[in-house]
PDB file of N, CA and C in Angstrom:
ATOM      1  N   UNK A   1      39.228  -7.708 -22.686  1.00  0.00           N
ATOM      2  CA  UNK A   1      39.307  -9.090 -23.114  1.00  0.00           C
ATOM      3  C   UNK A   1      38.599  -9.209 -24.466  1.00  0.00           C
ATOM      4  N   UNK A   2      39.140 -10.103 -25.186  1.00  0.00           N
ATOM      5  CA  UNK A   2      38.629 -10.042 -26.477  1.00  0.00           C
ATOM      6  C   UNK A   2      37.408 -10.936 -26.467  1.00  0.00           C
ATOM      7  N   UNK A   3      36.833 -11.161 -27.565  1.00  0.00           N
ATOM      8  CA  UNK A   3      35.795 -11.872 -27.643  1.00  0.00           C
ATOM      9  C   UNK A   3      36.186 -13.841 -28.044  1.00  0.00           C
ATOM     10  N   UNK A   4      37.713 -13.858 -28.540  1.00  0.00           N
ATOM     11  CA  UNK A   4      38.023 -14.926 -28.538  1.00  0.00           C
ATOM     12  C   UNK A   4      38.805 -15.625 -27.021  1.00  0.00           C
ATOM     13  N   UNK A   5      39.133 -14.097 -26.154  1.00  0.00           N
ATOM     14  CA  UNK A   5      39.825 -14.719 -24.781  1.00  0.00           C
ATOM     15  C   UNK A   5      38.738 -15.164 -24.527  1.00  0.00           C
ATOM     16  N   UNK A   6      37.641 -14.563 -24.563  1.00  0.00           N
ATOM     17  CA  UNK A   6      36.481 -14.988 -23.926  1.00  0.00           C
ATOM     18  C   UNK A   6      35.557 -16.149 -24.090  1.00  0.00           C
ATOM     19  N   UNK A   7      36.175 -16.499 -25.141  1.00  0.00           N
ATOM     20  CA  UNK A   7      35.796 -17.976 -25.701  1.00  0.00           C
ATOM     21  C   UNK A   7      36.505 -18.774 -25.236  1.00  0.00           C
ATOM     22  N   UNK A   8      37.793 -18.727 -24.927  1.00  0.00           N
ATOM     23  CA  UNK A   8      38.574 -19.775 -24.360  1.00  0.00           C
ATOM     24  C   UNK A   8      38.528 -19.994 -22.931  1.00  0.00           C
ATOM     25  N   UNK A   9      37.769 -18.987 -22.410  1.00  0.00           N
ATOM     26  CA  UNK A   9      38.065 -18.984 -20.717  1.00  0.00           C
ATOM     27  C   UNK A   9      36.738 -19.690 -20.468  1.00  0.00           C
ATOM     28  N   UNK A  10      35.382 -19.145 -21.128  1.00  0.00           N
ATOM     29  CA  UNK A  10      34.695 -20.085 -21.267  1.00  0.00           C
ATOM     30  C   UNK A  10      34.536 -21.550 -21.721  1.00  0.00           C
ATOM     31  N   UNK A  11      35.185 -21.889 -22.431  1.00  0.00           N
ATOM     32  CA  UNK A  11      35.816 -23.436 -22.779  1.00  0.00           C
ATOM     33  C   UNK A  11      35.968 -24.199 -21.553  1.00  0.00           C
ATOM     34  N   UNK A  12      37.022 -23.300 -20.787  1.00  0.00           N
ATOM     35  CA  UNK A  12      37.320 -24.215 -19.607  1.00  0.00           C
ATOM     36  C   UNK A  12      36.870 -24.247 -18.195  1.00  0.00           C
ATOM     37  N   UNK A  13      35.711 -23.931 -18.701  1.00  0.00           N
ATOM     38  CA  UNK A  13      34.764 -23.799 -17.212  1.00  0.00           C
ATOM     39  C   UNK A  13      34.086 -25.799 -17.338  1.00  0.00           C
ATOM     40  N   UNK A  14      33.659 -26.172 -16.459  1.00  0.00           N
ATOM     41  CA  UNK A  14      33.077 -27.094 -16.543  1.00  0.00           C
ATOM     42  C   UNK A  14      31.883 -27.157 -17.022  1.00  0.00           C
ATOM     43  N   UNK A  15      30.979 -27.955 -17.578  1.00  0.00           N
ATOM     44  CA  UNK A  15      30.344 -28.101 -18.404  1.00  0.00           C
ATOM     45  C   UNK A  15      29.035 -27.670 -17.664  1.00  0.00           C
ATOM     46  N   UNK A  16      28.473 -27.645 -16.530  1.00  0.00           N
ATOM     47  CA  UNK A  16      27.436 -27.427 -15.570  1.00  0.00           C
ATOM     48  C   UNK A  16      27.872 -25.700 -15.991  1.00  0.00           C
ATOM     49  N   UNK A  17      28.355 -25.197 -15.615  1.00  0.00           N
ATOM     50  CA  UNK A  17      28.745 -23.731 -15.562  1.00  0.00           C
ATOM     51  C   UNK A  17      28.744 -23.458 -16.762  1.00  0.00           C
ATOM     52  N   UNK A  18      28.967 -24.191 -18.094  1.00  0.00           N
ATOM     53  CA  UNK A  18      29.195 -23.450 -19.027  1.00  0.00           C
ATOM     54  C   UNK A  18      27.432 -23.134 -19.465  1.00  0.00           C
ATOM     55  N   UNK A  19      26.377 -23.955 -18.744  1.00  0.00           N
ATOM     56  CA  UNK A  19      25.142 -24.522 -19.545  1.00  0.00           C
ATOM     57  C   UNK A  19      24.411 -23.020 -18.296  1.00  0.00           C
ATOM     58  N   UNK A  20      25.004 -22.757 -17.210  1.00  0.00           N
ATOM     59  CA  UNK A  20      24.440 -22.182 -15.896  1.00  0.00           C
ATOM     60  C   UNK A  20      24.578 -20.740 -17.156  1.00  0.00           C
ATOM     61  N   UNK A  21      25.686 -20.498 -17.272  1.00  0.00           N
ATOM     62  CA  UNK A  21      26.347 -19.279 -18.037  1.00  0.00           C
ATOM     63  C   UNK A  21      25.322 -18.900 -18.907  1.00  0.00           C
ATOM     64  N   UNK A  22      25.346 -19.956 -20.218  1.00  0.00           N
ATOM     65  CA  UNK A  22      24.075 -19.351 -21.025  1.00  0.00           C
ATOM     66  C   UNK A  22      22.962 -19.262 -20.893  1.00  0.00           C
ATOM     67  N   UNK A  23      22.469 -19.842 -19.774  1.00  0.00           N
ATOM     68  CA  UNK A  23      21.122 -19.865 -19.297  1.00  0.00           C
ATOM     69  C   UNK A  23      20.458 -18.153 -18.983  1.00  0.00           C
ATOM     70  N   UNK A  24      21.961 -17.890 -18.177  1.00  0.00           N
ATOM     71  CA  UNK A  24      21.871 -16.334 -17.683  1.00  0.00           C
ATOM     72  C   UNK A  24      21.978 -15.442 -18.582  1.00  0.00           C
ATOM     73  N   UNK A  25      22.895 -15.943 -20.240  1.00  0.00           N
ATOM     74  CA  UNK A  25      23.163 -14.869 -20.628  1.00  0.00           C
ATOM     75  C   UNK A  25      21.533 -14.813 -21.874  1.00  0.00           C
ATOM     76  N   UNK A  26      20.755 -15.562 -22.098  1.00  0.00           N
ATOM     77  CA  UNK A  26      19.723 -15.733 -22.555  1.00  0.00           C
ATOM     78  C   UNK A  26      18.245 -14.919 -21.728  1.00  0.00           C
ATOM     79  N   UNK A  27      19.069 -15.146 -20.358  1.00  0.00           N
ATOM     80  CA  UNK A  27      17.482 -14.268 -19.480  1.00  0.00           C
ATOM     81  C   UNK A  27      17.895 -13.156 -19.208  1.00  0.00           C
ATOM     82  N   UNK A  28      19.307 -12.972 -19.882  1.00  0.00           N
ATOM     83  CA  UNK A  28      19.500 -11.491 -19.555  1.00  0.00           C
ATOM     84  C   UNK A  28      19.178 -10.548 -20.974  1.00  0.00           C
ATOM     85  N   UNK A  29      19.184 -11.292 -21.721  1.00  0.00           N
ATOM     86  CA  UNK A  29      19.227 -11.368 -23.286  1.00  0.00           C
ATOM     87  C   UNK A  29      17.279 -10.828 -23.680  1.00  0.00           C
ATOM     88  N   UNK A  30      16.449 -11.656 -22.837  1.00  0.00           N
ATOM     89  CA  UNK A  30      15.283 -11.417 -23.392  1.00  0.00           C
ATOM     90  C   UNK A  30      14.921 -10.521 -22.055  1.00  0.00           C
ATOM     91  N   UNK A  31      15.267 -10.059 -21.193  1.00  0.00           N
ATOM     92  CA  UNK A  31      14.541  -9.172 -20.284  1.00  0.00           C
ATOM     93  C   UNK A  31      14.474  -7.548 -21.056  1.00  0.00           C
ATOM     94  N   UNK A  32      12.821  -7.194 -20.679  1.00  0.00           N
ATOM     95  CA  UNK A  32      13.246  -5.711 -21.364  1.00  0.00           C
ATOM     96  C   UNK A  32      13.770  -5.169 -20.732  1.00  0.00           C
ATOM     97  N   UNK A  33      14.078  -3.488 -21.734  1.00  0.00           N
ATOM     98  CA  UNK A  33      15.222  -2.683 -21.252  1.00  0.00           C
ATOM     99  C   UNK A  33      13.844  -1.400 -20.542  1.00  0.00           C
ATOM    100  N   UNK A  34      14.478  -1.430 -19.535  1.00  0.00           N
ATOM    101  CA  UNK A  34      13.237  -0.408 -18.541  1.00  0.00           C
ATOM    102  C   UNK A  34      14.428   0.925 -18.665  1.00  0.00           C
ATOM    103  N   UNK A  35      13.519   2.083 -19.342  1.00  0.00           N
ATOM    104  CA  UNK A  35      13.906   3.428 -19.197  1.00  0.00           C
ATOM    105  C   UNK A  35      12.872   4.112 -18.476  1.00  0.00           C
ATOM    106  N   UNK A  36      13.708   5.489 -18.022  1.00  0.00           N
ATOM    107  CA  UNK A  36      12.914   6.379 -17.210  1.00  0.00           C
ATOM    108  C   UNK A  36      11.866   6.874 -18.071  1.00  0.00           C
ATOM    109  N   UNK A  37      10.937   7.385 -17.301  1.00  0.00           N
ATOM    110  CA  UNK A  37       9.572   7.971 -18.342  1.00  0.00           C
ATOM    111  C   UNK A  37      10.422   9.146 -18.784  1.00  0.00           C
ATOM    112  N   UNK A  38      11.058   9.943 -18.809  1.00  0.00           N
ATOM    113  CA  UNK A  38      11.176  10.869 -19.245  1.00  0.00           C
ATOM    114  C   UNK A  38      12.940  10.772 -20.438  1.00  0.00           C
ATOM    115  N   UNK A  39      13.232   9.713 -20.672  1.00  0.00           N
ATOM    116  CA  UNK A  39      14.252   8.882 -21.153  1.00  0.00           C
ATOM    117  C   UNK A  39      12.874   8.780 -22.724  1.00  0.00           C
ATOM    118  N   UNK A  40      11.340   8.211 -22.195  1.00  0.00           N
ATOM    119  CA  UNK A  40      10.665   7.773 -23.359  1.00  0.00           C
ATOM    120  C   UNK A  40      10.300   8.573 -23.680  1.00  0.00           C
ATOM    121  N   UNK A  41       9.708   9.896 -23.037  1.00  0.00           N
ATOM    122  CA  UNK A  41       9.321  11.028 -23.559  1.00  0.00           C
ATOM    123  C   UNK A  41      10.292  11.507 -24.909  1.00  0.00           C
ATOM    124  N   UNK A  42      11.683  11.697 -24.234  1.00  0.00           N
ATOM    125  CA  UNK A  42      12.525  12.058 -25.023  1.00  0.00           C
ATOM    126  C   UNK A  42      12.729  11.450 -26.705  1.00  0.00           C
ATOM    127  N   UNK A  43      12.615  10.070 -26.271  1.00  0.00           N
ATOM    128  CA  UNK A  43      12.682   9.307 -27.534  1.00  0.00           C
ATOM    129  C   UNK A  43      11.822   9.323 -28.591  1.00  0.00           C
ATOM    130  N   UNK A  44      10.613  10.292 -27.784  1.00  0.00           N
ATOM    131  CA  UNK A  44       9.099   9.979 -28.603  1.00  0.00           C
ATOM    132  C   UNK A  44       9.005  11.608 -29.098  1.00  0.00           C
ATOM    133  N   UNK A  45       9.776  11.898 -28.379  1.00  0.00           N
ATOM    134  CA  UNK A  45       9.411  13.723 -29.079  1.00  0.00           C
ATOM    135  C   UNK A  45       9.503  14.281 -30.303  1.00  0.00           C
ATOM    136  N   UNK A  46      10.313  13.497 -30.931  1.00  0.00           N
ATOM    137  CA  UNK A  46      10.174  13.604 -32.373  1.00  0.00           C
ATOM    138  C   UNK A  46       8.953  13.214 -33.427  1.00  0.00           C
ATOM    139  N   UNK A  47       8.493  12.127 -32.658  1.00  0.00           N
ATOM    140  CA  UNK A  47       6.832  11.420 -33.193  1.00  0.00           C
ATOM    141  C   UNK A  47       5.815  12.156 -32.690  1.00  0.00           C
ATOM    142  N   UNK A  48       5.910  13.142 -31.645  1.00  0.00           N
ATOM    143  CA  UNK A  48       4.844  14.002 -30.780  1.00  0.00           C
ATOM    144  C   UNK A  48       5.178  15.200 -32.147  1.00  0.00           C
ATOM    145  N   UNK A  49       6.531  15.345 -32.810  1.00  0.00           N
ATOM    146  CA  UNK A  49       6.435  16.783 -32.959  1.00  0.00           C
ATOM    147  C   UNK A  49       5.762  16.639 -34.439  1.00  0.00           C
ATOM    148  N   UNK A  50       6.112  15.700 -34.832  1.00  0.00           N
ATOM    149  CA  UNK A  50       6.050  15.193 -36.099  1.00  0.00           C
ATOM    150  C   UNK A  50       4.523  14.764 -36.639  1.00  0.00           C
ATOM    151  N   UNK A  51       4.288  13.558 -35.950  1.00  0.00           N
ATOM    152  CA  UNK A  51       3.252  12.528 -36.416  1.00  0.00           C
ATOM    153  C   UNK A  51       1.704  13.284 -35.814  1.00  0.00           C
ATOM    154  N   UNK A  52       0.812  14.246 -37.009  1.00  0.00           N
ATOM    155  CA  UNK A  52      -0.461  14.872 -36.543  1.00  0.00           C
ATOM    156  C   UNK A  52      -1.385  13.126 -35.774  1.00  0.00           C
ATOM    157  N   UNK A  53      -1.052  12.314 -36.044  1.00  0.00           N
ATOM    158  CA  UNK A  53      -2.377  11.230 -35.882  1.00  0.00           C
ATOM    159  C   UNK A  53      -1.977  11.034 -34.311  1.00  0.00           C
ATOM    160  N   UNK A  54      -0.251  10.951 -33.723  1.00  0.00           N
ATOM    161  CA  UNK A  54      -0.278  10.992 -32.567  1.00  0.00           C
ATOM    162  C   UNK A  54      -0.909  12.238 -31.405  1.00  0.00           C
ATOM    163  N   UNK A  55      -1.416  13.167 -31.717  1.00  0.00           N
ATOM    164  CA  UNK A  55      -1.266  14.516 -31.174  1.00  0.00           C
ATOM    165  C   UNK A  55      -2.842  14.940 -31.683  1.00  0.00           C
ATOM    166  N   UNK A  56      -3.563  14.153 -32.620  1.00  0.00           N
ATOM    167  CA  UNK A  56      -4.899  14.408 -32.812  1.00  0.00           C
ATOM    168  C   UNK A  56      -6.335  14.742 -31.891  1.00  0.00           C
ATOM    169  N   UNK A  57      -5.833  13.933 -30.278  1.00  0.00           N
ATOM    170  CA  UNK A  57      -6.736  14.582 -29.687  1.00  0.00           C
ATOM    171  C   UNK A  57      -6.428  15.533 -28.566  1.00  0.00           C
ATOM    172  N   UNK A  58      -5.275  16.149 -28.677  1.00  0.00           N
ATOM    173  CA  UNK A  58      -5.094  17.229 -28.224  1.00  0.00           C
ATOM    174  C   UNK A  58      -6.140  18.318 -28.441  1.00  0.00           C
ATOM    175  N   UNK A  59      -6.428  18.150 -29.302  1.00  0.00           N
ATOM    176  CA  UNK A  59      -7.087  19.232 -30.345  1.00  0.00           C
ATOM    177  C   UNK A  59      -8.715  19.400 -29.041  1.00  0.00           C
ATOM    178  N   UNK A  60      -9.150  18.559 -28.449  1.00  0.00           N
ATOM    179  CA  UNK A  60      -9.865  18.241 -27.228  1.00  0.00           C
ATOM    180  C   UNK A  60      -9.600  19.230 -26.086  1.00  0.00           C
ATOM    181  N   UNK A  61      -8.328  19.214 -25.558  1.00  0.00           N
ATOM    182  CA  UNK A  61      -7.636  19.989 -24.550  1.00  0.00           C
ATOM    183  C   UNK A  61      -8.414  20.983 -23.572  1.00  0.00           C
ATOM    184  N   UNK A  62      -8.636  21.943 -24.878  1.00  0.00           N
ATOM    185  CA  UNK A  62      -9.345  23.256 -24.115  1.00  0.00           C
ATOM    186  C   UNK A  62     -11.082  22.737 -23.748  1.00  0.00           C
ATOM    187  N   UNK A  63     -12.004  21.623 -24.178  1.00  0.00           N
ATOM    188  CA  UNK A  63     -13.103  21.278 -24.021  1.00  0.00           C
ATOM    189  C   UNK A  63     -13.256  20.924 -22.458  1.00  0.00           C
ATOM    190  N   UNK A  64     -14.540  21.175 -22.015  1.00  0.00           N
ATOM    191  CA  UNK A  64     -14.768  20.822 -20.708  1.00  0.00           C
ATOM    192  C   UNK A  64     -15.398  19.267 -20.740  1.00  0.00           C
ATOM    193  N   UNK A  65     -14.824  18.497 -19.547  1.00  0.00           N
ATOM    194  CA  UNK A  65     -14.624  17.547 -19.365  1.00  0.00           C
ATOM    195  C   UNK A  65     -16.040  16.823 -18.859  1.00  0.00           C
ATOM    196  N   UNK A  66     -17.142  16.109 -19.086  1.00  0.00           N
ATOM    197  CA  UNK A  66     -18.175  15.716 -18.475  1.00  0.00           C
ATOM    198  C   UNK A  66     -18.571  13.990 -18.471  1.00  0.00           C
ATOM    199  N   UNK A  67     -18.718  14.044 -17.401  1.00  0.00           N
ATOM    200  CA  UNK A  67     -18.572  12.698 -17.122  1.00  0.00           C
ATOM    201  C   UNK A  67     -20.204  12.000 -17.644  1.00  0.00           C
ATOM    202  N   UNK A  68     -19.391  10.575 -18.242  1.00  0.00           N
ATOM    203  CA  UNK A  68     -21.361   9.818 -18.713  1.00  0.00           C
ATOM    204  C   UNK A  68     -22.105   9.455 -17.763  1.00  0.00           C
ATOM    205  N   UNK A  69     -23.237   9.337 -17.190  1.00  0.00           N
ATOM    206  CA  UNK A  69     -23.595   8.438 -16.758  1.00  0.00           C
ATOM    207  C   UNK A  69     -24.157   7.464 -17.312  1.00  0.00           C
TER     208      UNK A  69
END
């Protein structure tokens, strides 16, 4: 369906439905988009491989871990 059928079919909805319609297509509009952690990993691996300031305290890693009191 095109984007103008789709204008016309919407036209002739009644006016309650047409207001119900955008209501939904607005909260569907601002909800975030939830990816898998490993979907973000992916996306970020280029900034892990890349960016030293992200990956700076790696450099920590091998240190033993001691807790403050």
């Amino acid at each position: 369906m095109s984007t103008i059928q789709l204008r016309d079919e919407i036209r002739q909805l009644p006016r309650t439905e047409q207001i119900l319609l955008a209501e939904w297509i607005v909260k569907q509009s601002t909800k975030p988009h939830q990816i898998s952690l490993s979907e973000a990993a992916e996306q970020m691996l280029h900034d892990y491989q890349t960016d030293t300031e992200l990956t700076a305290f790696t450099a920590l890693d091998s240190e033993d871990f001691h807790e403050a009191h």
